[in-house]
Protein backbone atom coordinates (compact mmCIF):
# COMPACT_ATOMS: atom_id res chain seq x y z
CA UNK A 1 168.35 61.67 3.71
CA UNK A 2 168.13 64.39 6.48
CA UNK A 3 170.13 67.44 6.12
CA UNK A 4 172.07 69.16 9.27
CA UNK A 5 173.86 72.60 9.19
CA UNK A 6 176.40 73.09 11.31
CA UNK A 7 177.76 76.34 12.55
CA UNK A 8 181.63 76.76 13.32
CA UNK A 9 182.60 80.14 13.40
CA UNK A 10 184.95 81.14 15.42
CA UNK A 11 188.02 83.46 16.10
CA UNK A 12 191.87 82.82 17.53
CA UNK A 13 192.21 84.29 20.72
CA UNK A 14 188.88 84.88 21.11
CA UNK A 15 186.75 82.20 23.08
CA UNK A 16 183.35 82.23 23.22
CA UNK A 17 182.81 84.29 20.01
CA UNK A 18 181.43 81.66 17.70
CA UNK A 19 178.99 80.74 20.13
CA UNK A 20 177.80 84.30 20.48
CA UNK A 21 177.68 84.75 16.95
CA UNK A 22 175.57 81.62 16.32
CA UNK A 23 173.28 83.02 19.33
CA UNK A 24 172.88 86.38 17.29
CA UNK A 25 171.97 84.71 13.93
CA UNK A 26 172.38 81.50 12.39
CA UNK A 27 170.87 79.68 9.45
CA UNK A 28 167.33 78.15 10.62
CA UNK A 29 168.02 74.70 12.34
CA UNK A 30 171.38 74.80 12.14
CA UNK A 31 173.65 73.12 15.65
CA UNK A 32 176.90 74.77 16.73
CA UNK A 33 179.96 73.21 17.07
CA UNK A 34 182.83 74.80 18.55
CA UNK A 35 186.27 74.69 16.86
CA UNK A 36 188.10 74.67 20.11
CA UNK A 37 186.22 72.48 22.57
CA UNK A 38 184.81 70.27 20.51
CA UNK A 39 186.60 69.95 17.21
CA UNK A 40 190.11 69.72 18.71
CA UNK A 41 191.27 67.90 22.31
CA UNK A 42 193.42 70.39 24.71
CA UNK A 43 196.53 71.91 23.59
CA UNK A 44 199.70 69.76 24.49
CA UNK A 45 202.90 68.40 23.02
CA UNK A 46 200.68 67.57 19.70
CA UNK A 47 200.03 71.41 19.00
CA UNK A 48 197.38 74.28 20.12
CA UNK A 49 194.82 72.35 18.22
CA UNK A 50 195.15 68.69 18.34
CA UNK A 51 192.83 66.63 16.39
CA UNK A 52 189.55 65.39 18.41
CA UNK A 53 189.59 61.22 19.84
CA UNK A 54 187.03 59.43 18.04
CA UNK A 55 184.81 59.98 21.38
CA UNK A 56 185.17 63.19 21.80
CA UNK A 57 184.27 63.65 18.23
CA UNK A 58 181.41 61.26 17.96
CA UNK A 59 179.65 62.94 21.31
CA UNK A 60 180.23 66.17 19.24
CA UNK A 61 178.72 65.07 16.32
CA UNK A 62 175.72 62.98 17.86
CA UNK A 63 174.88 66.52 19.86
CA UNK A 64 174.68 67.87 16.54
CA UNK A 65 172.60 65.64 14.83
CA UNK A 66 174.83 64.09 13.00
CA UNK A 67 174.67 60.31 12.18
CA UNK A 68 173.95 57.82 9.15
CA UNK A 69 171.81 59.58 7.14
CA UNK A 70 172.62 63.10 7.35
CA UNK A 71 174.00 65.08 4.60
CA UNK A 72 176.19 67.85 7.30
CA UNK A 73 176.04 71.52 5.29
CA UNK A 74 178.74 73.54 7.36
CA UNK A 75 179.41 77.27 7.46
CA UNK A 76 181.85 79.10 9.35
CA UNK A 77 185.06 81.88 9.30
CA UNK A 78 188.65 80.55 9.80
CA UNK A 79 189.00 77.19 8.80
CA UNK A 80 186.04 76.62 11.54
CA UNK A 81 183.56 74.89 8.30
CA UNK A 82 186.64 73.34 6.34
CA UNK A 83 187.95 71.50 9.90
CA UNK A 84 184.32 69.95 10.31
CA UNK A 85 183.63 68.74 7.11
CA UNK A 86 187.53 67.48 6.90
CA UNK A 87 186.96 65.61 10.10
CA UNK A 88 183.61 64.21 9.04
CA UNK A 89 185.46 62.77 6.19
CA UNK A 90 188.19 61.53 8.32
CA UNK A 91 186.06 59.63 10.30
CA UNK A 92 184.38 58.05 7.12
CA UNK A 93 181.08 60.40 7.05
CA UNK A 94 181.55 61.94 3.31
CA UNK A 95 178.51 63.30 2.94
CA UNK A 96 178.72 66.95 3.85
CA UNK A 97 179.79 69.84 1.90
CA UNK A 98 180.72 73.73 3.01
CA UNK A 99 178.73 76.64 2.75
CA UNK A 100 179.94 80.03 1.91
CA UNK A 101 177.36 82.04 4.92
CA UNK A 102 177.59 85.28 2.69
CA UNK A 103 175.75 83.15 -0.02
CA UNK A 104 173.18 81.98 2.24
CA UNK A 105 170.01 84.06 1.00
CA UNK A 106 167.21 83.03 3.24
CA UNK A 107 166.85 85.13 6.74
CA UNK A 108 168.33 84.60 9.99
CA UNK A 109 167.22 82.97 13.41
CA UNK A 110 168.44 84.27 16.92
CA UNK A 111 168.51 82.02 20.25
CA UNK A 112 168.84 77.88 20.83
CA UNK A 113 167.77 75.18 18.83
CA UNK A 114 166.34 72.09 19.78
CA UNK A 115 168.33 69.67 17.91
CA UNK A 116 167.51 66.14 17.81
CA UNK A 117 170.75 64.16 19.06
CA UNK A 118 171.89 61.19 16.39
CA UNK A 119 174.22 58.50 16.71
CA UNK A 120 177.37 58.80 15.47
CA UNK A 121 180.02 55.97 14.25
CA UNK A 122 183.62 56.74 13.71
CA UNK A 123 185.13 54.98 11.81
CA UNK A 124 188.99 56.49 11.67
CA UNK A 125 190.76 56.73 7.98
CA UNK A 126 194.45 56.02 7.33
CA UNK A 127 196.76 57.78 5.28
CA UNK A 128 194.77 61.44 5.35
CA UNK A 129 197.60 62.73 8.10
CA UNK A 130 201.44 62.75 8.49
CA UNK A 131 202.93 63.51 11.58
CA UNK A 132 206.30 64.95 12.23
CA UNK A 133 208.75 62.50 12.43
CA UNK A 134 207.77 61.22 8.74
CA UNK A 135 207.38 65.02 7.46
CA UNK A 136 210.78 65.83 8.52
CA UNK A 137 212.07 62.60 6.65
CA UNK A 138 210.42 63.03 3.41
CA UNK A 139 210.71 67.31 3.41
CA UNK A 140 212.75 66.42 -0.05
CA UNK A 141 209.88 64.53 -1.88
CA UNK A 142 206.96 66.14 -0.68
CA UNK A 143 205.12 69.03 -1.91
CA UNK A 144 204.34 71.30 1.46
CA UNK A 145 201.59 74.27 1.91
CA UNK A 146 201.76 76.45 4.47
CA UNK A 147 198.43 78.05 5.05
CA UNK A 148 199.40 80.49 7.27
CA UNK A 149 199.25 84.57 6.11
CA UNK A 150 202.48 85.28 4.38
CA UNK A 151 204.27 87.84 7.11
CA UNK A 152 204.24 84.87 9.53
CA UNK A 153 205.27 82.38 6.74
CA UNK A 154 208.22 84.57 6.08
CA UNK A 155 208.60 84.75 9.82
CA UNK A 156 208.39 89.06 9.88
CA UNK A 157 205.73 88.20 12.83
CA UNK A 158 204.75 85.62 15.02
CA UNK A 159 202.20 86.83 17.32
CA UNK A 160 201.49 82.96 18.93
CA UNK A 161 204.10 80.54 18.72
CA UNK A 162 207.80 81.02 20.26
CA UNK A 163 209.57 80.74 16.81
CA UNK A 164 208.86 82.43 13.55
CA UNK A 165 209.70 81.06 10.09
CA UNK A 166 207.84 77.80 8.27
CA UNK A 167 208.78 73.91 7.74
CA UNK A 168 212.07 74.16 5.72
CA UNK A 169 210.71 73.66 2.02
CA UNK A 170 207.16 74.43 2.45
CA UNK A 171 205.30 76.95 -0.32
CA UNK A 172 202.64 79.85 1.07
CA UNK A 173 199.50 79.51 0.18
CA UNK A 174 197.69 81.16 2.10
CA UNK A 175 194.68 80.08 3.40
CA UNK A 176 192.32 83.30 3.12
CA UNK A 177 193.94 84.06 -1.09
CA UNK A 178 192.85 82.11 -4.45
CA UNK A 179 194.96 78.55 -3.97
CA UNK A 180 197.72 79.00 -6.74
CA UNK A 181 198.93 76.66 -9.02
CA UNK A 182 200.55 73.25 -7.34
CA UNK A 183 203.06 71.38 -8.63
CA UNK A 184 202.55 67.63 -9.34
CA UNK A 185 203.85 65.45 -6.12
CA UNK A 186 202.00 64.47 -2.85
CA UNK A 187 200.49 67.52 -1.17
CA UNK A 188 200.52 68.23 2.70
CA UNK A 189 199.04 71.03 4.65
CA UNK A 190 199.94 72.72 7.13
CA UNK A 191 199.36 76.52 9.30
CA UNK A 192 199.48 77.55 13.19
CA UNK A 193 197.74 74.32 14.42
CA UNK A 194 195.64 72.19 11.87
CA UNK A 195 192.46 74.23 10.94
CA UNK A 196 193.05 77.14 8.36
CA UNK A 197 194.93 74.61 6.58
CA UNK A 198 191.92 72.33 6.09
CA UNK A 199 190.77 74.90 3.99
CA UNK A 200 193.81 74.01 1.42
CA UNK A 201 192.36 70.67 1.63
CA UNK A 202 188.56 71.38 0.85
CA UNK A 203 189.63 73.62 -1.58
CA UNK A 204 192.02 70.87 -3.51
CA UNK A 205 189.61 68.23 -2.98
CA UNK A 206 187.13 70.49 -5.04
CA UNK A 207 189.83 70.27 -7.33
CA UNK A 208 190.28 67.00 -7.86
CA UNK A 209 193.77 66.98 -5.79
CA UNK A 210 194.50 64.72 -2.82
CA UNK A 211 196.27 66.49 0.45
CA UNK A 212 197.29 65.34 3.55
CA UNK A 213 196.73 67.39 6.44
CA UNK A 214 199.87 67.87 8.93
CA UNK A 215 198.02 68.02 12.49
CA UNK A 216 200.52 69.48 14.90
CA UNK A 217 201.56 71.98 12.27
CA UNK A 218 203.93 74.61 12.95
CA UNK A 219 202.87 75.01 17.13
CA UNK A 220 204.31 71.33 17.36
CA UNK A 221 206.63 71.57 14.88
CA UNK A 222 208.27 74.79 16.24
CA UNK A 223 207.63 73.64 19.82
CA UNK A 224 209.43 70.58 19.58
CA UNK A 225 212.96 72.45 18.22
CA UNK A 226 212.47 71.22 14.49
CA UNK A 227 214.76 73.41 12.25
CA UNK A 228 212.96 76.39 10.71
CA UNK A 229 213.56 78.89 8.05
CA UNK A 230 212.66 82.53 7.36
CA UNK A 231 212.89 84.44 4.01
């Protein structure tokens, strides 16, 4: 088996910067794949970070080197590693795993790489998502995380989206703090638009704990006049 590391980082609000970063120093051999571009299609009605078509996602991956075969070793900031290796799993590629860059010991390597292209085959999973209509429906029996930092979960700020607050019912757990204890039930995450809160996911997964991942997240939710509430 061939490894691939991937490089996501990235920053909200600040295109471009991942790609600089990676240009400045990445882990030797490593491809870059860019959170915004290539690991979500445009923003629209489905939130500021829809999830990828299987094209889109398979030309991404195939530029990357990723195909049958290839263990995927991801590092990034924001959610940027934990959306890659949740998509790779999505689109029935399990073998990958997320890497921590502070732990990385080994040096550096400025510029391009020449990565050889791979084929890639999605192959689309069921029953890893929920969209809104069934979220709202099942708010009562479900067991919601809201990623986001807690001043926007309480709804004190919200320096994106028109509306401040969180899904009516949801618990914070914020995406960048130790996960805290979850009660029993099926788990969904959620945050701004579907990629800090696939860090909820990685981390329960290394937990042994199943979680959905809400896509739109609050930009569609909050965008489409769902009720709200802030604390």
């Amino acid at each position: 088996m061939r490894y691939q590391f991937v490089d996501c980082r990235w920053e909200l609000g600040k295109p471009g910067l991942g790609r600089e970063l990676y240009l400045s120093g990445h882990v030797p051999g490593a491809s870059f794949l860019d959170v915004e571009s290539e690991l979500s299609s445009p923003p629209g009605t489905g939130g500021r970070h829809p999830l990828p078509s299987e094209q889109q996602f398979a030309d991404a991956a195939g530029r990357a080197g990723i195909g049958d075969g290839v263990f995927v070793v991801t590092y990034g900031s924001m959610g940027g590693a934990e959306r890659l290796w949740w998509l790779l799993r999505h689109f029935d590629h399990d073998e990958c795993a997320v890497l921590d860059l502070a732990g990385w010991l080994g040096a550096l390597r400025a510029g391009d790489e020449d990565i050889e292209s791979a084929e890639f085959s999605p192959r689309p999973r069921t029953g890893d998502t929920i969209e809104a209509d069934e979220l709202q429906e099942r708010l009562q029996e479900l067991v919601l995380l809201d990623a986001r930092v807690p001043e926007r979960y309480r709804g004190d700020v919200e320096p994106i989206d028109p509306v401040a607050g969180h899904i009516p019912g949801a618990r914070n757990a914020p995406w960048n703090e130790t996960l805290p204890e979850i009660p029993a039930g099926e788990v969904v995450a959620y945050c701004g638009s579907g990629v800090t809160a696939t860090v909820l996911v990685h981390r329960l997964a290394l937990a042994g704990r199943e979680a959905k991942l809400y896509p739109g997240s609050w930009s569609e939710w909050s965008g489409r006049g769902l009720p709200g509430e802030r604390l």
